[in-house]
Every structure is written in C-alpha cells, then in structure tokens.
C-alpha atoms as a PDB file:
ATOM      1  CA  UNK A   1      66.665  49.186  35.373  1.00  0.00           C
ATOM      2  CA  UNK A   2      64.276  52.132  36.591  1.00  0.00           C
ATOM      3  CA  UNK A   3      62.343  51.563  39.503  1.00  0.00           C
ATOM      4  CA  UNK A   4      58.041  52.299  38.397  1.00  0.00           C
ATOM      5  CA  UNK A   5      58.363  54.817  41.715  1.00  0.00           C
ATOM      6  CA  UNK A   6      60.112  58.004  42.639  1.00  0.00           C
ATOM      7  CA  UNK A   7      63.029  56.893  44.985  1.00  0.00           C
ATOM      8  CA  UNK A   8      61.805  58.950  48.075  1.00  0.00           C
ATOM      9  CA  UNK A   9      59.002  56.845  48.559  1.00  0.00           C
ATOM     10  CA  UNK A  10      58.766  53.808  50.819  1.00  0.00           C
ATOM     11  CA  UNK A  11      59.037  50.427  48.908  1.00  0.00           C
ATOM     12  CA  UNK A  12      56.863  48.593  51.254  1.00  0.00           C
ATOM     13  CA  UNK A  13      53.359  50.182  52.125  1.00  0.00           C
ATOM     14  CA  UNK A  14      53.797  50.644  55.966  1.00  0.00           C
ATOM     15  CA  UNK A  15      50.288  49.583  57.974  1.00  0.00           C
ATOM     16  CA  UNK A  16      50.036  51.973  61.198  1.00  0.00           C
ATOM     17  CA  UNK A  17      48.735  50.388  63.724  1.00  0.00           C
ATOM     18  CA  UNK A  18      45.733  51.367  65.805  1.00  0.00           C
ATOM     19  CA  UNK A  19      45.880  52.945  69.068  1.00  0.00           C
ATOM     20  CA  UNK A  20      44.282  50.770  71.664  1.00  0.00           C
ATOM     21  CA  UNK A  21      44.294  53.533  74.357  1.00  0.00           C
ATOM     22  CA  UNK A  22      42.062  55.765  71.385  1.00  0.00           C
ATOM     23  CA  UNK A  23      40.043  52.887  70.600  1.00  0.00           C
ATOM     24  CA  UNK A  24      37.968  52.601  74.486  1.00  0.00           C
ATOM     25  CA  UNK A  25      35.277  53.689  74.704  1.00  0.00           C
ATOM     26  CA  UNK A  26      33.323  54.091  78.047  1.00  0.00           C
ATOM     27  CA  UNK A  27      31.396  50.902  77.948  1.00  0.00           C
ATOM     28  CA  UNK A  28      34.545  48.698  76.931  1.00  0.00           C
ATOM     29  CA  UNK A  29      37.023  47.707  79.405  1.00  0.00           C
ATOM     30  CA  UNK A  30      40.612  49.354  79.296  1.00  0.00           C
ATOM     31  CA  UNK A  31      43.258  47.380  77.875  1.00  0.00           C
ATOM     32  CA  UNK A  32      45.460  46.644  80.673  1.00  0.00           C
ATOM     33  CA  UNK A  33      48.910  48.287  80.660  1.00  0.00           C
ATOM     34  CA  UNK A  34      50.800  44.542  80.307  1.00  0.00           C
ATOM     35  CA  UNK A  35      49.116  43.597  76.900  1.00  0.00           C
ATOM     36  CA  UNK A  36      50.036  46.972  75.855  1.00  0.00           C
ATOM     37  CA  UNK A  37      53.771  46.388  76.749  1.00  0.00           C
ATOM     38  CA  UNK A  38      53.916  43.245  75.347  1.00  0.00           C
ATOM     39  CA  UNK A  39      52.220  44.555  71.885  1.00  0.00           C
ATOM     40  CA  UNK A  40      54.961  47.291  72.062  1.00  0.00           C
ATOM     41  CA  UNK A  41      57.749  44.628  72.275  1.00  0.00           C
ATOM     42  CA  UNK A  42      56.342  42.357  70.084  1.00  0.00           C
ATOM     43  CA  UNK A  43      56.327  45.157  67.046  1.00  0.00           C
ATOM     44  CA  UNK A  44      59.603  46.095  67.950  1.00  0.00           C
ATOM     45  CA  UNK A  45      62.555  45.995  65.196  1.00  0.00           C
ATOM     46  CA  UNK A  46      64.541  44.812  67.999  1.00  0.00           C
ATOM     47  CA  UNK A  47      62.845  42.137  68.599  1.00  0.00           C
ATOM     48  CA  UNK A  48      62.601  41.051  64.897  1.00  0.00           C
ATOM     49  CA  UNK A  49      66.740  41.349  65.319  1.00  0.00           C
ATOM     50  CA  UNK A  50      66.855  39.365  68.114  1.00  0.00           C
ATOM     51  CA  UNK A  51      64.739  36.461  66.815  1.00  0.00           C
ATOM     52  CA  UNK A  52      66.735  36.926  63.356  1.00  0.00           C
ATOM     53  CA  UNK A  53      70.145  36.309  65.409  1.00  0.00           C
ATOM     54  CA  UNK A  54      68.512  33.433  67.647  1.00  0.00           C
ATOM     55  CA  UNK A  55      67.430  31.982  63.933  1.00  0.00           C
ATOM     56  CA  UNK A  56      71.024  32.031  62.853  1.00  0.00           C
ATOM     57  CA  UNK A  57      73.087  30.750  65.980  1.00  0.00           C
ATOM     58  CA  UNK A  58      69.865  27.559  65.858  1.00  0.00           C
ATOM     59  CA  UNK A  59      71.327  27.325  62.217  1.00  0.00           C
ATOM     60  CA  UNK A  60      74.948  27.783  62.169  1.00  0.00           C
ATOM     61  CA  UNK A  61      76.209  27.599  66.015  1.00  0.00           C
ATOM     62  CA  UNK A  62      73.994  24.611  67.398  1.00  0.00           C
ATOM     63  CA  UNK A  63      74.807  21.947  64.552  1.00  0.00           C
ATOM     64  CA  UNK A  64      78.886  23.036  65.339  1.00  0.00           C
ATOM     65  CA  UNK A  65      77.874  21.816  68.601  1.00  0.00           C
ATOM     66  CA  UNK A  66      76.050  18.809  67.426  1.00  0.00           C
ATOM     67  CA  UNK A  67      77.718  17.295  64.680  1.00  0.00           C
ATOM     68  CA  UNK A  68      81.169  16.586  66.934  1.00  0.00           C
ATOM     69  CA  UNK A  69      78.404  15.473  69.330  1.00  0.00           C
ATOM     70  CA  UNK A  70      77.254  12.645  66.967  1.00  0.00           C
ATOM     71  CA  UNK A  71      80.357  11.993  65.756  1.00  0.00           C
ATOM     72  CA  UNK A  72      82.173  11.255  68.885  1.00  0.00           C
ATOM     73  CA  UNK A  73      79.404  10.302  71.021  1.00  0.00           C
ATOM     74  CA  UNK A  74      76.732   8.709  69.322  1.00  0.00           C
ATOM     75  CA  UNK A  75      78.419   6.941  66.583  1.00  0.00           C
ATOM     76  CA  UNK A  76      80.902   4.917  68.327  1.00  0.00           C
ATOM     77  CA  UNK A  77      77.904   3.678  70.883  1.00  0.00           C
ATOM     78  CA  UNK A  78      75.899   2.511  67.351  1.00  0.00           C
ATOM     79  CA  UNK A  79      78.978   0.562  65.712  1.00  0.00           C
ATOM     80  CA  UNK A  80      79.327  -0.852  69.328  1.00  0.00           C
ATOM     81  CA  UNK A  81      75.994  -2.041  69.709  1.00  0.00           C
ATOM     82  CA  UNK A  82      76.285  -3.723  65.851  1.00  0.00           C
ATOM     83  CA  UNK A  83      79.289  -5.405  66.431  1.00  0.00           C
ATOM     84  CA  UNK A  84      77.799  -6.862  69.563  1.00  0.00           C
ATOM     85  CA  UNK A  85      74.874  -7.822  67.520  1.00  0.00           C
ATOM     86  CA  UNK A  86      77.343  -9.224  64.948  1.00  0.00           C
ATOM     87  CA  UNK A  87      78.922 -11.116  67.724  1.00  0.00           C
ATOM     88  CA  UNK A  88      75.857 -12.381  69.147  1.00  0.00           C
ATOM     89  CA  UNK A  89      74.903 -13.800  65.696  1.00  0.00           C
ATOM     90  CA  UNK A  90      78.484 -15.496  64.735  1.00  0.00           C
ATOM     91  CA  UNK A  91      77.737 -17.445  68.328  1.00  0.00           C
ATOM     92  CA  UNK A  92      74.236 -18.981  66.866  1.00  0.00           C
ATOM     93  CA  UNK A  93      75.686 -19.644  63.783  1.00  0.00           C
ATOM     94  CA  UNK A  94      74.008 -17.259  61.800  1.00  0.00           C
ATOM     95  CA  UNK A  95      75.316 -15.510  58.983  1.00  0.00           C
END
C-alpha cells in the first residue's frame, strides 16, 4: 500500500519550540538558567528512553520480584490467619 506522501518527508509534523532566551524582552524578567536546563532535559529523547525503560522494568522486572513475594510471604501468613480463625470457630461450636 502507497503511502499519500513522498517518503523523504517527516511522518509526524515536528512543532519547534520557541526560544525563551529570543522571547525577553527588556521589561520581562530573564528566564533563569535552571528552568532552561530543566526544559532542555525534559525535551530530551533521552529522557523519553529513560522513562520508556523505567516503564518496562515497573512492568516486567518489579512483578518478578513481587509475585514470589506474595507467594511465599504473604500467602502462607493469610491461610495461617484462616485456619486460626477456623480453629477459633470449631472451639465455639460454630460451623
């Protein structure tokens, strides 16, 4: 299937963003140098790679870690605490 668009364009429109150091003018107060920085980073395809592999060791890593967690941890604690319960109820007499 043909794509509508010569291949040697861009698929996605790209946005440019404006250059706070062009925008002052001599009334406003200059951006200070931190906010810039931290603009920088957080436009950065780095970061977007970084928070894309954070996203997939929270979904595949962390419940490797949890799920033996719950299994041998938690579970055995709940099925102790019922039969206790259980136990606690056969000595009232109630069934």
């Amino acid at each position: 299937m043909a794509l509508p668009w010569p291949h040697n364009t861009p698929t996605l429109p790209r946005v440019g963003l404006p250059d706070l150091r062009a925008d002052q003018s001599a009334t406003a107060r200059p951006t200070p140098e931190w906010l810039l920085r931290a603009r920088e980073v957080a436009t950065s395809p780095v970061t977007a790679l970084v928070v894309m592999l954070l996203g997939l060791v929270g979904l595949f890593v962390l419940p490797m870690v949890g799920l033996p967690f719950v299994a041998l941890v938690v579970l055995p604690i709940v099925i102790y605490q019922l039969r206790a319960e259980q136990r606690r109820n056969l000595r009232l007499g109630r069934r």
